[in-house]
C-alpha atoms as a PDB file:
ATOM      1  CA  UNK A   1      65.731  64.951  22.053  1.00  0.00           C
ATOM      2  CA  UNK A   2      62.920  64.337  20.048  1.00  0.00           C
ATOM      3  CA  UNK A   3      62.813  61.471  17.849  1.00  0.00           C
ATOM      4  CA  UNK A   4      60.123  59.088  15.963  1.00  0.00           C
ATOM      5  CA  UNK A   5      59.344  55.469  16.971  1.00  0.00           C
ATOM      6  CA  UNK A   6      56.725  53.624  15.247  1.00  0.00           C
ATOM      7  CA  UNK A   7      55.296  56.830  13.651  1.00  0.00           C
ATOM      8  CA  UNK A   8      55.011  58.379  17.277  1.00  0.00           C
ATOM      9  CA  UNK A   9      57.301  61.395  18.269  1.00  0.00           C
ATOM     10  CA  UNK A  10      58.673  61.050  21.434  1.00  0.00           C
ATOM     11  CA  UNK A  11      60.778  63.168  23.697  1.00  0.00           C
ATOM     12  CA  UNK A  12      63.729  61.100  25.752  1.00  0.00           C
ATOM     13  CA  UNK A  13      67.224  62.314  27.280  1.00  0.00           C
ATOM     14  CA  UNK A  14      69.555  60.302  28.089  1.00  0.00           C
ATOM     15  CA  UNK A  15      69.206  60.473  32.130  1.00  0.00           C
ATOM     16  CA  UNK A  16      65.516  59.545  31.594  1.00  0.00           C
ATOM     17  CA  UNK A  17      66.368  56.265  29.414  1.00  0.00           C
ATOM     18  CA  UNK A  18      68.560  55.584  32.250  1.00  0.00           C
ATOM     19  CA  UNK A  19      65.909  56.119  35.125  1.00  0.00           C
ATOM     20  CA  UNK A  20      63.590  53.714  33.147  1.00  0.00           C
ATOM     21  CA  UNK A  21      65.945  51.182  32.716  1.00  0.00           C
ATOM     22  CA  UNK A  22      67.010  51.308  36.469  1.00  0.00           C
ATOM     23  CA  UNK A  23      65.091  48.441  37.866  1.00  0.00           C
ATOM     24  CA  UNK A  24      64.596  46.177  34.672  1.00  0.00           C
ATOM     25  CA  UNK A  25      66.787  43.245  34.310  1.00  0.00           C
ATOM     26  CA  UNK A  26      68.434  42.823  31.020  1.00  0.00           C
ATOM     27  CA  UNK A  27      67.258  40.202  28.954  1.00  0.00           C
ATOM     28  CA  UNK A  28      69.847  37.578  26.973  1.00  0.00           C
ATOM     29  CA  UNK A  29      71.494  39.508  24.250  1.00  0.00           C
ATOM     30  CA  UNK A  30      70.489  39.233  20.879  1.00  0.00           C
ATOM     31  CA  UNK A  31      70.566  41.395  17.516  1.00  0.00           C
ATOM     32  CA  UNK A  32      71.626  44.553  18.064  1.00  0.00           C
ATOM     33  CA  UNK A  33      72.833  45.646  22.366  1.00  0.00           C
ATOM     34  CA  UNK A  34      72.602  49.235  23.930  1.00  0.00           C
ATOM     35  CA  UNK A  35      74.722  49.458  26.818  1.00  0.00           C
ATOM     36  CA  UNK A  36      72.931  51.968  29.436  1.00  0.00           C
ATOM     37  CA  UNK A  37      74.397  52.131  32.570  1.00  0.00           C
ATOM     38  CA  UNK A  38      76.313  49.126  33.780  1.00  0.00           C
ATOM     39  CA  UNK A  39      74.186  46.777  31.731  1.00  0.00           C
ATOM     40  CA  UNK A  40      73.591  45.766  28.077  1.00  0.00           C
ATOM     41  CA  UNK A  41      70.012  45.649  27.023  1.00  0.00           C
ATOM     42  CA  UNK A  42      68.578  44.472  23.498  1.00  0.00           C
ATOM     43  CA  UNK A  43      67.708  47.800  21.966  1.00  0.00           C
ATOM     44  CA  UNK A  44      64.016  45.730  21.118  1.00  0.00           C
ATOM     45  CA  UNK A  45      63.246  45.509  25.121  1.00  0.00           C
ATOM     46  CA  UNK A  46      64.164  49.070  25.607  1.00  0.00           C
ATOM     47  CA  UNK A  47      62.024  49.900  22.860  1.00  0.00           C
ATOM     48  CA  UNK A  48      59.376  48.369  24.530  1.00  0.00           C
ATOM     49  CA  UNK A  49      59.875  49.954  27.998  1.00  0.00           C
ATOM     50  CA  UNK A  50      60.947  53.458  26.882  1.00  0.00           C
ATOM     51  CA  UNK A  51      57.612  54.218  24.402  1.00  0.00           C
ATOM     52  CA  UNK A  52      55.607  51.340  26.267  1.00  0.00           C
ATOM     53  CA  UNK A  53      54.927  49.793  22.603  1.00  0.00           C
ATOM     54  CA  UNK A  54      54.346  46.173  21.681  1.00  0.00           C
ATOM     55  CA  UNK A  55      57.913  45.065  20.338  1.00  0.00           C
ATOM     56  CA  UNK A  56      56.090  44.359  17.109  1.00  0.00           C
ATOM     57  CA  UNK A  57      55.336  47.997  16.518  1.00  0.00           C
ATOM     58  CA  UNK A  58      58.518  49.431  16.200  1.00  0.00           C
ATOM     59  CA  UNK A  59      61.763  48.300  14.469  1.00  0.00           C
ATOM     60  CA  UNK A  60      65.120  48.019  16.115  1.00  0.00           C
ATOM     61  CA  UNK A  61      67.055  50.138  13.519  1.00  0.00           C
ATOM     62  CA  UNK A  62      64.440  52.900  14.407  1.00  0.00           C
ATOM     63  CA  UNK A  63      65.282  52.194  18.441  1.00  0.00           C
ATOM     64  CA  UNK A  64      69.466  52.255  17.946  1.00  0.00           C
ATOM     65  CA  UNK A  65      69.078  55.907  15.881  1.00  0.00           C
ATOM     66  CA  UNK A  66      67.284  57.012  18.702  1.00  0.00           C
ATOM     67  CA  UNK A  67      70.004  55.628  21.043  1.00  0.00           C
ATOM     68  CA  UNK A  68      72.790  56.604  19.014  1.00  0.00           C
ATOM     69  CA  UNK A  69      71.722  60.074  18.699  1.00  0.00           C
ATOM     70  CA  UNK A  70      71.005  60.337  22.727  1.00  0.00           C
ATOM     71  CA  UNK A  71      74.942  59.348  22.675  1.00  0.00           C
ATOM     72  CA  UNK A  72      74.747  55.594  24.308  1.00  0.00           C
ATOM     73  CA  UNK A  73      76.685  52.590  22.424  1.00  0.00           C
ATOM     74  CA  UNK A  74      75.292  49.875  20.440  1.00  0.00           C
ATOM     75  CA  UNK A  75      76.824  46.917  19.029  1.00  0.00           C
ATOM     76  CA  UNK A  76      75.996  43.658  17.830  1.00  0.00           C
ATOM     77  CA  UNK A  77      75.643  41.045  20.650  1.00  0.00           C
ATOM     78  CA  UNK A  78      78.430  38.495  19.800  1.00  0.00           C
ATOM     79  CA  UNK A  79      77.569  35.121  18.804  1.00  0.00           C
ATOM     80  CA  UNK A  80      77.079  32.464  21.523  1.00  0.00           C
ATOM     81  CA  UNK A  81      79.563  30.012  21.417  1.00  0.00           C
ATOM     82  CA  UNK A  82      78.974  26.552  19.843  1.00  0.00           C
ATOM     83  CA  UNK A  83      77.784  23.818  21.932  1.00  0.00           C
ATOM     84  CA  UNK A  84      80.480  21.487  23.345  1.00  0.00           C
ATOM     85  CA  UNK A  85      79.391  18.265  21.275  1.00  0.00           C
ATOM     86  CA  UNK A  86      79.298  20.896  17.750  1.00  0.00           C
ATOM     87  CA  UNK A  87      82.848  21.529  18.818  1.00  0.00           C
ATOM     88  CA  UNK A  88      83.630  18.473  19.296  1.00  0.00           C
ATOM     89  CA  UNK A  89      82.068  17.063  15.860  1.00  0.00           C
ATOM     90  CA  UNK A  90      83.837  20.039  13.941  1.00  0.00           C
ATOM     91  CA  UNK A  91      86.967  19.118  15.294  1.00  0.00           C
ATOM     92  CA  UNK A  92      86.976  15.003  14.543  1.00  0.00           C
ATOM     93  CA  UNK A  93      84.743  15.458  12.089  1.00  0.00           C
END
């Protein structure tokens, strides 16, 4: 499918997404997550591996249409939980 990137068309499927993604370990989830394979990616680092552009080249609304449209899910990453003493403070104040 082809589809435009940083003002540079590119041709993916969704098997080859998957090949490139094979051996790269996810990074911590932030912002928008695809979820390719068995793992869940920020759609930012496979941006960058998928057109091998600088993150800052490209944004990650442009890299979830392309993701959508090849069919794979993204979502927001949920918000990491408060740390134990903010818990603590919001509770006792």
């Amino acid at each position: 499918m082809r589809c435009v990137i940083a003002r540079f068309p590119f041709d993916f499927t969704a098997s080859e997404v998957e090949a490139l993604l094979a051996k790269v370990k996810p990074e911590p989830a932030e912002g928008p997550c695809a979820v390719i394979g068995r793992h869940t990616y920020p759609v930012k680092q496979v941006g960058e591996v998928i057109t091998r552009q600088d993150r800052r080249d490209f944004t990650a609304d442009e890299v979830t249409r392309a993701l959508r449209r090849l069919g794979f899910t993204v979502r927001q990453a949920p918000a990491p939980d408060p740390l134990p003493t903010q818990a603590a403070t919001d509770l006792f104040g």
